[in-house]
N, C-alpha and C. Protein backbone atom coordinates (compact mmCIF):
# COMPACT_ATOMS: atom_id res chain seq x y z
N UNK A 1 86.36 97.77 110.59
CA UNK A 1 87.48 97.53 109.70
C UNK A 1 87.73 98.78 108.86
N UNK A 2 89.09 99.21 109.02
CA UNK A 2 89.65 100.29 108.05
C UNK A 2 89.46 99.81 106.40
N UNK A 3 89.20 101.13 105.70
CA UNK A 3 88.90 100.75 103.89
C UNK A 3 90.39 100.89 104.00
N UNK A 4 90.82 100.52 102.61
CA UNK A 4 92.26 101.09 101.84
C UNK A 4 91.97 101.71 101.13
N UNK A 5 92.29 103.12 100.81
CA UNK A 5 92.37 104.02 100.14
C UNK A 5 92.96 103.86 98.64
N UNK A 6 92.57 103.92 97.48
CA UNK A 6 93.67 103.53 96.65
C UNK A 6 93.94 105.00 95.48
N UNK A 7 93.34 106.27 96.30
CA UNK A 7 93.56 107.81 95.68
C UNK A 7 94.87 108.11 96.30
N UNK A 8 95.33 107.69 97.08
CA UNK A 8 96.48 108.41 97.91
C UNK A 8 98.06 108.21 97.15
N UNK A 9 98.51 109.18 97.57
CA UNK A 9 99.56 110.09 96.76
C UNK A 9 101.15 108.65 96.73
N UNK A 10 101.55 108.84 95.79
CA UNK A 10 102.60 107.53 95.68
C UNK A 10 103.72 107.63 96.90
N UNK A 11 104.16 108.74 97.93
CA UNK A 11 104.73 108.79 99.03
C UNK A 11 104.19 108.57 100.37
N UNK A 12 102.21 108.05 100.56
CA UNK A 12 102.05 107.07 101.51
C UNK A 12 102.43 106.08 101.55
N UNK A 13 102.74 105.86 103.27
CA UNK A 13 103.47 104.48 103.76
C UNK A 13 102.33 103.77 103.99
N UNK A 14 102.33 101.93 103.37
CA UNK A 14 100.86 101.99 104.05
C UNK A 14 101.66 100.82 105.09
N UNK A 15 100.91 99.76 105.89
CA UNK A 15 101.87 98.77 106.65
C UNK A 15 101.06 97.80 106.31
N UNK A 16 101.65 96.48 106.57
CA UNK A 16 101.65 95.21 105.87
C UNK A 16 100.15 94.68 105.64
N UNK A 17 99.09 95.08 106.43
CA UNK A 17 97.20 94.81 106.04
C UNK A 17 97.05 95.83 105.45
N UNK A 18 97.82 97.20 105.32
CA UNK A 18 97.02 98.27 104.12
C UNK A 18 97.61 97.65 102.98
N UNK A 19 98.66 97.36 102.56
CA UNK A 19 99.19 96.97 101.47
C UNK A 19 99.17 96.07 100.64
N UNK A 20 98.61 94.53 101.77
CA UNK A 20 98.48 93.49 101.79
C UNK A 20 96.74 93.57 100.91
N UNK A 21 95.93 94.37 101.09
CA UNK A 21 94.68 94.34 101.27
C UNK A 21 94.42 95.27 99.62
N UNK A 22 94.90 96.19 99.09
CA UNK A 22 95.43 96.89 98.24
C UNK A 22 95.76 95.73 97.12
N UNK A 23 96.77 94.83 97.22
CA UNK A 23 97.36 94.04 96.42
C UNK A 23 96.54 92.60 96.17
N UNK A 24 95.63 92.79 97.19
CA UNK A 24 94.08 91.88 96.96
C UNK A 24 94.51 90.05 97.64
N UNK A 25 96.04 90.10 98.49
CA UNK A 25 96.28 88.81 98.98
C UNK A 25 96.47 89.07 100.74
N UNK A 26 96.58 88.00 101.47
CA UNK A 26 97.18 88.02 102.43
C UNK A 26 97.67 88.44 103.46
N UNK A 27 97.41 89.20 104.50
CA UNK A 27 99.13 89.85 105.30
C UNK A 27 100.32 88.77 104.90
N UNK A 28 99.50 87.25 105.34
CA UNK A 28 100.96 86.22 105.44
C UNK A 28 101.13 85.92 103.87
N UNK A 29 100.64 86.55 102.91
CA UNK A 29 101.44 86.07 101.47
C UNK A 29 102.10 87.20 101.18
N UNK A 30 102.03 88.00 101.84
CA UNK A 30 102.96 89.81 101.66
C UNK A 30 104.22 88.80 102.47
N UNK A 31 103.83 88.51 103.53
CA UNK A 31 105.38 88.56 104.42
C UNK A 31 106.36 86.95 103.59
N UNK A 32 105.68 86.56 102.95
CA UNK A 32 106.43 85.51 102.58
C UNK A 32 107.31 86.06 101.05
N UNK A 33 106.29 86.70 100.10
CA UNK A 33 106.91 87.24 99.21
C UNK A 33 108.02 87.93 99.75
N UNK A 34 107.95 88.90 100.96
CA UNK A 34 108.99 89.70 101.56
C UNK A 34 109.92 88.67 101.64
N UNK A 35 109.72 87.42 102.72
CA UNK A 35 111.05 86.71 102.82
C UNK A 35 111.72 86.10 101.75
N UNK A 36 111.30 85.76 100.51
CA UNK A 36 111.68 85.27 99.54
C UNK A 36 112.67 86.26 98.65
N UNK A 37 112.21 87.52 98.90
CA UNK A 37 112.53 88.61 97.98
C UNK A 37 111.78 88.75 97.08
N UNK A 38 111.11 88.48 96.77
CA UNK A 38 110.09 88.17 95.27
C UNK A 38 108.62 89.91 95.81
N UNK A 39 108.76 90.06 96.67
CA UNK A 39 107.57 91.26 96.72
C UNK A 39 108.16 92.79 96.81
N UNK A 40 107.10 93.60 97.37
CA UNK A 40 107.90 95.02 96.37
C UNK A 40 108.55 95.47 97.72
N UNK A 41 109.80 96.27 97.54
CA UNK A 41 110.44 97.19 98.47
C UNK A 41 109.57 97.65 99.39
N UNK A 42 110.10 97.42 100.54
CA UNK A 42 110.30 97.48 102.21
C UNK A 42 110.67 98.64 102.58
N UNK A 43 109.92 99.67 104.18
CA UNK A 43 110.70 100.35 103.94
C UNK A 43 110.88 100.18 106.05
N UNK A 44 111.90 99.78 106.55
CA UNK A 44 112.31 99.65 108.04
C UNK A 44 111.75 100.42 108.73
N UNK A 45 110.23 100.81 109.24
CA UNK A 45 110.10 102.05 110.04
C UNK A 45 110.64 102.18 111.88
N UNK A 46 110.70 100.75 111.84
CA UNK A 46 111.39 100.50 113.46
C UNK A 46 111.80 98.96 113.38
N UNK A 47 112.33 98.98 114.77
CA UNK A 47 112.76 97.44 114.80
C UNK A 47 111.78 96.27 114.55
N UNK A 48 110.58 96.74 114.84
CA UNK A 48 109.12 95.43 114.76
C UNK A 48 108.54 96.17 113.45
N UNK A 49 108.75 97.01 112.98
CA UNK A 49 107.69 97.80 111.86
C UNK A 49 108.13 98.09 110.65
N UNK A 50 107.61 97.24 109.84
CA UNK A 50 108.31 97.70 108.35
C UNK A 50 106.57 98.29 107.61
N UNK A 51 106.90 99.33 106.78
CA UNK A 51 106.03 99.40 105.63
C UNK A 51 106.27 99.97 103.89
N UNK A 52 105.37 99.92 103.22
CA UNK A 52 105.63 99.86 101.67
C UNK A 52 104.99 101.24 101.04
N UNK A 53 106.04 101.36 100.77
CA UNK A 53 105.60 102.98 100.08
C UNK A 53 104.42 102.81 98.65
N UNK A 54 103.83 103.70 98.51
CA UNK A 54 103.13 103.52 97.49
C UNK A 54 103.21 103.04 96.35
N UNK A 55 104.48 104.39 96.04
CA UNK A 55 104.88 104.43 94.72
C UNK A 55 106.10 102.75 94.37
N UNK A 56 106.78 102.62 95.35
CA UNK A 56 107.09 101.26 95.49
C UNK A 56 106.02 100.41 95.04
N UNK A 57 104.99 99.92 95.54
CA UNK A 57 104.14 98.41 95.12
C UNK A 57 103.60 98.78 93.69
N UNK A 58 103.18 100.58 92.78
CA UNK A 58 102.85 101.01 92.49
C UNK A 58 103.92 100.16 91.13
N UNK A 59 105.16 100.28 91.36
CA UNK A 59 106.18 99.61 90.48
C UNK A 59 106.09 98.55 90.27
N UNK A 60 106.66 97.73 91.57
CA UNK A 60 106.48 96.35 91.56
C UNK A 60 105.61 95.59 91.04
N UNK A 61 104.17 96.21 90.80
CA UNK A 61 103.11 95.79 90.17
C UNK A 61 103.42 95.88 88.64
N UNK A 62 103.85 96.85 87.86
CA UNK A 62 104.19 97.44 86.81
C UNK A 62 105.14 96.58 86.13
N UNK A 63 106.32 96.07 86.69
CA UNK A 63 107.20 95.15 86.95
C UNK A 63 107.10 94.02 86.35
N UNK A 64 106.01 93.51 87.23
CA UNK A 64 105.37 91.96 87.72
C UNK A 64 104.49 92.03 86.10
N UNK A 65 103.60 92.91 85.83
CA UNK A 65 102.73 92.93 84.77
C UNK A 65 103.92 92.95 83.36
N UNK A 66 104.91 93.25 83.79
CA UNK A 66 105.74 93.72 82.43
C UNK A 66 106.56 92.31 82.21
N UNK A 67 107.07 91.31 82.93
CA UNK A 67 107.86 90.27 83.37
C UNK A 67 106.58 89.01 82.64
N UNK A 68 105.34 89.12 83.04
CA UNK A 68 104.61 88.07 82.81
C UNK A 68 104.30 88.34 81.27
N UNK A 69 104.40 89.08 81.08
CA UNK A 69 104.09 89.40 79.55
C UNK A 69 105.32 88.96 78.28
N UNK A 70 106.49 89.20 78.91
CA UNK A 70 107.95 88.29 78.47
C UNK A 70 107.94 86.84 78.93
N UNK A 71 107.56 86.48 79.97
CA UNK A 71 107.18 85.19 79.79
C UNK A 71 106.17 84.22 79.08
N UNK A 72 104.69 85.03 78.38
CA UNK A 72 104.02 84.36 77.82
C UNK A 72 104.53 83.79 75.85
């Protein structure tokens, strides 16, 4: 089993188990957040292949932490 790296530069692509694994849930709770819209920017690398830029989930996290904090 591949580690996830979490030194790497905010313009690695990682794909849906590096990212998934990084964000500490799922492949299938990444792809559902994806279908919902609710998870971080996508980026189309082919017709079967999407992946998530760093600096993307890097936000989305930032986001998510900043949103729950207006809600408490």
């Amino acid at each position: 089993m591949t580690e996830t790296r979490t030194d790497l530069p905010p313009r690695e692509v990682w794909d849906v188990r590096q990212a998934a694994a990084f964000l500490g849930m799922s492949d299938r709770t990444l792809q559902r957040l994806d279908e919902t819209g609710e998870g971080p920017p996508r980026v189309q690398l082919s017709t079967r292949r999407v992946g998530y830029l760093r600096g993307d989930i890097d936000a989305w996290l930032k986001q998510r932490r900043s949103s729950s904090k207006a809600a408490a």
